[in-house]
Protein backbone atom coordinates (compact mmCIF):
# COMPACT_ATOMS: atom_id res chain seq x y z
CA UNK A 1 -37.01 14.93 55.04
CA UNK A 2 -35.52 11.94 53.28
CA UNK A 3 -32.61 11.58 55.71
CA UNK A 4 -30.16 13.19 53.93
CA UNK A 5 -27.56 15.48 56.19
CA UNK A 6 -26.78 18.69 54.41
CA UNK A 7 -24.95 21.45 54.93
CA UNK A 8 -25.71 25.11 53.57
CA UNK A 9 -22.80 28.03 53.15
CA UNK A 10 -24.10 31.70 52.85
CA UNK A 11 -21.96 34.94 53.11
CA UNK A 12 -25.17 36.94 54.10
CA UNK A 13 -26.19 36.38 57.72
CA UNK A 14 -29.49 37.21 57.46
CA UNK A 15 -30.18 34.21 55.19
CA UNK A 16 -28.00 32.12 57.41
CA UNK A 17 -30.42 32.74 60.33
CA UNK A 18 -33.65 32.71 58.05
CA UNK A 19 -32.32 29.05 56.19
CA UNK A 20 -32.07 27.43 59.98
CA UNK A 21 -35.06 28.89 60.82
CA UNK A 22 -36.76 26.88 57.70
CA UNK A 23 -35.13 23.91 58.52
CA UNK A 24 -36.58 24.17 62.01
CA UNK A 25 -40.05 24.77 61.11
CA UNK A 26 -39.72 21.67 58.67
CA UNK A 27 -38.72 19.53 61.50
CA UNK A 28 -34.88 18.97 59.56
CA UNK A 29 -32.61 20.90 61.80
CA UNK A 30 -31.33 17.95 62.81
CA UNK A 31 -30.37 17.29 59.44
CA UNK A 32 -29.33 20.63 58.01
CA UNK A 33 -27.05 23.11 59.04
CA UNK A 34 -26.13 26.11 57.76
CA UNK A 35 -22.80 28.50 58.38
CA UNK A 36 -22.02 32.20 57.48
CA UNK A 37 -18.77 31.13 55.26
CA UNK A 38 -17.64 31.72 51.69
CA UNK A 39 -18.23 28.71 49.59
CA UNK A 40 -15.09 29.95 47.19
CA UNK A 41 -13.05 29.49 50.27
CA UNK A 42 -14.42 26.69 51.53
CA UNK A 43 -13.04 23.02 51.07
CA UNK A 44 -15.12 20.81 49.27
CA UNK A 45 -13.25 17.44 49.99
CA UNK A 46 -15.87 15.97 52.43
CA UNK A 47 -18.79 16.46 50.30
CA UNK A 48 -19.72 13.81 48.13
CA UNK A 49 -22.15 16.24 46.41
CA UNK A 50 -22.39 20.06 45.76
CA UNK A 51 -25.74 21.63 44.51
CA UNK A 52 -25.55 25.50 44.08
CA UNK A 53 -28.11 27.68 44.21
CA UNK A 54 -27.56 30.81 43.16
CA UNK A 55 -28.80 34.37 40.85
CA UNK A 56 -31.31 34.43 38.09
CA UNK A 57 -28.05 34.30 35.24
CA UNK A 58 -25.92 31.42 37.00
CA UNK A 59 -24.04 30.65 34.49
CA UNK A 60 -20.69 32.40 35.58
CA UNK A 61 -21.01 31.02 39.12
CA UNK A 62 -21.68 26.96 37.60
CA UNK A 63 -18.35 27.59 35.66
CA UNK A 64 -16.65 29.01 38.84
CA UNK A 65 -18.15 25.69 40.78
CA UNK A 66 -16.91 24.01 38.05
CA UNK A 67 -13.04 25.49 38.15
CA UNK A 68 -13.18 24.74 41.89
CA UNK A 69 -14.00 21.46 41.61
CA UNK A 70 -11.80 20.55 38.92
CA UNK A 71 -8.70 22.13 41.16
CA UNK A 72 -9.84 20.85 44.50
CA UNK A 73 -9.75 17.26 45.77
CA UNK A 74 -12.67 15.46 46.29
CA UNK A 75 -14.33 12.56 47.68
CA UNK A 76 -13.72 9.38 45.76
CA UNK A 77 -17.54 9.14 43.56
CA UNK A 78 -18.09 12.91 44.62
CA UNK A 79 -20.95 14.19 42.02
């Protein structure tokens, strides 16, 4: 809602469909999308931030995110 374009990755399709479905009914589909794809094998170059969302304990995937990160070119100022 502040004008921020976003985009969501989500291996389960169900939550794909459900997550554009929320972003519609908040009047920010214009601003959000969301794919079915594997954030592991995703590039992260054009982002200039990442926010994960993920389990109750997400401490394993945060150092994962982290690895990826570290290994993967991004953005000049990515966050």
């Amino acid at each position: 809602k502040k004008g921020i374009k976003s985009k969501g990755y989500e291996i389960n399709s169900v939550l794909v469909f459900w997550s554009i479905y929320r972003a519609w009914r908040e009047g920010v589909s214009s601003l959000a999308s969301f794919y079915r794809r594997n954030l592991w094998k995703t590039p992260l170059k054009e982002f200039d931030y990442v926010v994960l969302f993920g389990a109750k304990d997400a401490t394993s995937f945060m150092e994962d995110l982290e690895d990826k990160i570290i290994a993967e070119p991004m953005k000049d100022g990515a966050k």
